[in-house]
C-alpha atoms as a PDB file:
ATOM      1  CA  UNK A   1      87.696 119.796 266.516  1.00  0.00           C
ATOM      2  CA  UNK A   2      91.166 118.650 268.452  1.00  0.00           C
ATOM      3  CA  UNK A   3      93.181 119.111 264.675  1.00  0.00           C
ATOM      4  CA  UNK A   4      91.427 122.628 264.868  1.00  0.00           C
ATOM      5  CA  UNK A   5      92.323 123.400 268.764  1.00  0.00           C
ATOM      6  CA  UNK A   6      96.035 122.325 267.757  1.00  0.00           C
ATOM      7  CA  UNK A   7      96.248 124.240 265.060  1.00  0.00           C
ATOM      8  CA  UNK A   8      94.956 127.579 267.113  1.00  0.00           C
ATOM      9  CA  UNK A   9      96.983 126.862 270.067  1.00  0.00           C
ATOM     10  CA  UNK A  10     100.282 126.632 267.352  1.00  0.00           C
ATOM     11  CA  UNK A  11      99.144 130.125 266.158  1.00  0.00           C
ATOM     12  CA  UNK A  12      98.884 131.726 269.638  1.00  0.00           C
ATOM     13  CA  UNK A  13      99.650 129.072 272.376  1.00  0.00           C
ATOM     14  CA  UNK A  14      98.727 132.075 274.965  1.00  0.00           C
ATOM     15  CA  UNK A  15      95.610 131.811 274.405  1.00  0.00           C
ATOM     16  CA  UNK A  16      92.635 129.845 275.860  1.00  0.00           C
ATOM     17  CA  UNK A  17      90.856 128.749 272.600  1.00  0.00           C
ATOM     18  CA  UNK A  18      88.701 126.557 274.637  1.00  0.00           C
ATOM     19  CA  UNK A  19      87.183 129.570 277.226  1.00  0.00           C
ATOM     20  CA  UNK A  20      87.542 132.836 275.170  1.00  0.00           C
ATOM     21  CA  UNK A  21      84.311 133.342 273.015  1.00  0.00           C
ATOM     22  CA  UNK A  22      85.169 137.475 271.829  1.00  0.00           C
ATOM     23  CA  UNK A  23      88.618 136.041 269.859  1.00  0.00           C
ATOM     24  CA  UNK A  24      87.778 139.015 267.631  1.00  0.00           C
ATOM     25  CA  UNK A  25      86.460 141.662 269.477  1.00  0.00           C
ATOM     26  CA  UNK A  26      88.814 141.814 272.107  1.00  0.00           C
ATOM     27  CA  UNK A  27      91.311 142.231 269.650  1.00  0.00           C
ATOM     28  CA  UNK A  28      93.001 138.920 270.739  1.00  0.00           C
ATOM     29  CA  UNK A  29      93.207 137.452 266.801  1.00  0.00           C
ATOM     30  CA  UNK A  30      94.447 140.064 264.555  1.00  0.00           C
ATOM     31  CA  UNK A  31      93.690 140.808 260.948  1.00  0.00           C
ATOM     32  CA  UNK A  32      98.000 139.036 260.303  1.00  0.00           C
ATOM     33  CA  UNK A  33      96.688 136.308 262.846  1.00  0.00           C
ATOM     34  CA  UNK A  34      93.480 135.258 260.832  1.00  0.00           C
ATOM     35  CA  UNK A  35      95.391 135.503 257.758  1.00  0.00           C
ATOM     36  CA  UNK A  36      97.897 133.029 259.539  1.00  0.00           C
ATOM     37  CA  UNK A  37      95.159 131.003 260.572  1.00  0.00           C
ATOM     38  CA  UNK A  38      92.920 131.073 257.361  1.00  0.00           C
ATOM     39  CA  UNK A  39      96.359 129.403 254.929  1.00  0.00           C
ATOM     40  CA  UNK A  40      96.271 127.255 257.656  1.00  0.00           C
ATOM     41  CA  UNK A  41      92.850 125.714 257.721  1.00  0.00           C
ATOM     42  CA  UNK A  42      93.017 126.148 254.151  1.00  0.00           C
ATOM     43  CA  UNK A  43      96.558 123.478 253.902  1.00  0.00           C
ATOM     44  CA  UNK A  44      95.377 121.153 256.732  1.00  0.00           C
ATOM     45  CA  UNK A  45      91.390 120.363 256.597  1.00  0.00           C
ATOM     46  CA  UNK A  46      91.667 121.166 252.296  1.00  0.00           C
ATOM     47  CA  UNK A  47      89.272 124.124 251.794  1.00  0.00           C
ATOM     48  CA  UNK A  48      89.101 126.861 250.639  1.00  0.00           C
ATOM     49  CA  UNK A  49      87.447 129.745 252.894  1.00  0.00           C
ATOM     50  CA  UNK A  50      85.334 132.743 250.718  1.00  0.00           C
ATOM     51  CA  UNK A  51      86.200 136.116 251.517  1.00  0.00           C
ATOM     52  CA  UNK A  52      82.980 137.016 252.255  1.00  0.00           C
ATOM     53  CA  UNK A  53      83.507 134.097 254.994  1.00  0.00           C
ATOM     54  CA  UNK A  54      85.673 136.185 256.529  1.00  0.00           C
ATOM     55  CA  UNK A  55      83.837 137.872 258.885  1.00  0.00           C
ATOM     56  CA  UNK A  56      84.121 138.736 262.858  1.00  0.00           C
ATOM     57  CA  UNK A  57      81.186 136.227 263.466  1.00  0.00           C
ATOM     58  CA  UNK A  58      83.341 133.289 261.985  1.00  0.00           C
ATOM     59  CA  UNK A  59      86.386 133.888 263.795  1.00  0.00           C
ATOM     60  CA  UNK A  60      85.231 135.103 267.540  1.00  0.00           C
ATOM     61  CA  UNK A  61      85.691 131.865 269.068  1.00  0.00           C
ATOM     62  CA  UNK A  62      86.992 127.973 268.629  1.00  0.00           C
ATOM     63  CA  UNK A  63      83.573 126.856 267.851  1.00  0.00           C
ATOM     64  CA  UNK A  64      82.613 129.268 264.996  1.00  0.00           C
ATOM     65  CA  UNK A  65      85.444 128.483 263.396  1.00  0.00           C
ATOM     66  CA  UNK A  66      84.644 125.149 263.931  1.00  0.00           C
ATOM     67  CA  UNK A  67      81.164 125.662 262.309  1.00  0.00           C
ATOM     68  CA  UNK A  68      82.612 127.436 259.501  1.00  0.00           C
ATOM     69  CA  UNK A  69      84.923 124.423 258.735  1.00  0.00           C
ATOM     70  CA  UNK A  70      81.849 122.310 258.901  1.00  0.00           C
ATOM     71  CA  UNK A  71      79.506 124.557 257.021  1.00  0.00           C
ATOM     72  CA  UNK A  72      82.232 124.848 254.244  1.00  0.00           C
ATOM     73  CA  UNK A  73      82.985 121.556 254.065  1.00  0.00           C
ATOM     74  CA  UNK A  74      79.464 120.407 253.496  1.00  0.00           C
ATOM     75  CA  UNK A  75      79.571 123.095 250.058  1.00  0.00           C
ATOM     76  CA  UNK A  76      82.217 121.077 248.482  1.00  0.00           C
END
């Protein structure tokens, strides 16, 4: 999880990734930001995310991104 909260915190260090659960929906992580972020997860943890993965539930907050990472890693 601390490789995970680096990586968000290099994407968009003004955010608190550890407080803010509504990444998403309060339009705080953009569709260029999630693209950022998805070649990103994809380079460092070595998956590959689905696009139907892609969804607003995923990416709303540190930890469900977190459980997609785990959830997709488990696939392989």
């Amino acid at each position: 999880m601390e490789e995970l909260m680096e990586l968000l915190s290099a994407i968009k260090p003004e955010i608190d990734f550890e407080t803010e659960k509504e990444l998403i929906d309060d339009g705080l992580l953009e569709s260029f930001d999630v693209i950022t972020l998805i070649a990103e997860i994809e380079d460092q943890f070595g998956i590959e995310v689905p696009a139907e993965e892609i969804v607003p539930e995923n990416f709303n907050s540190a930890g469900g991104i977190w459980a997609l990472l785990e959830r997709l890693k488990g696939e392989e």
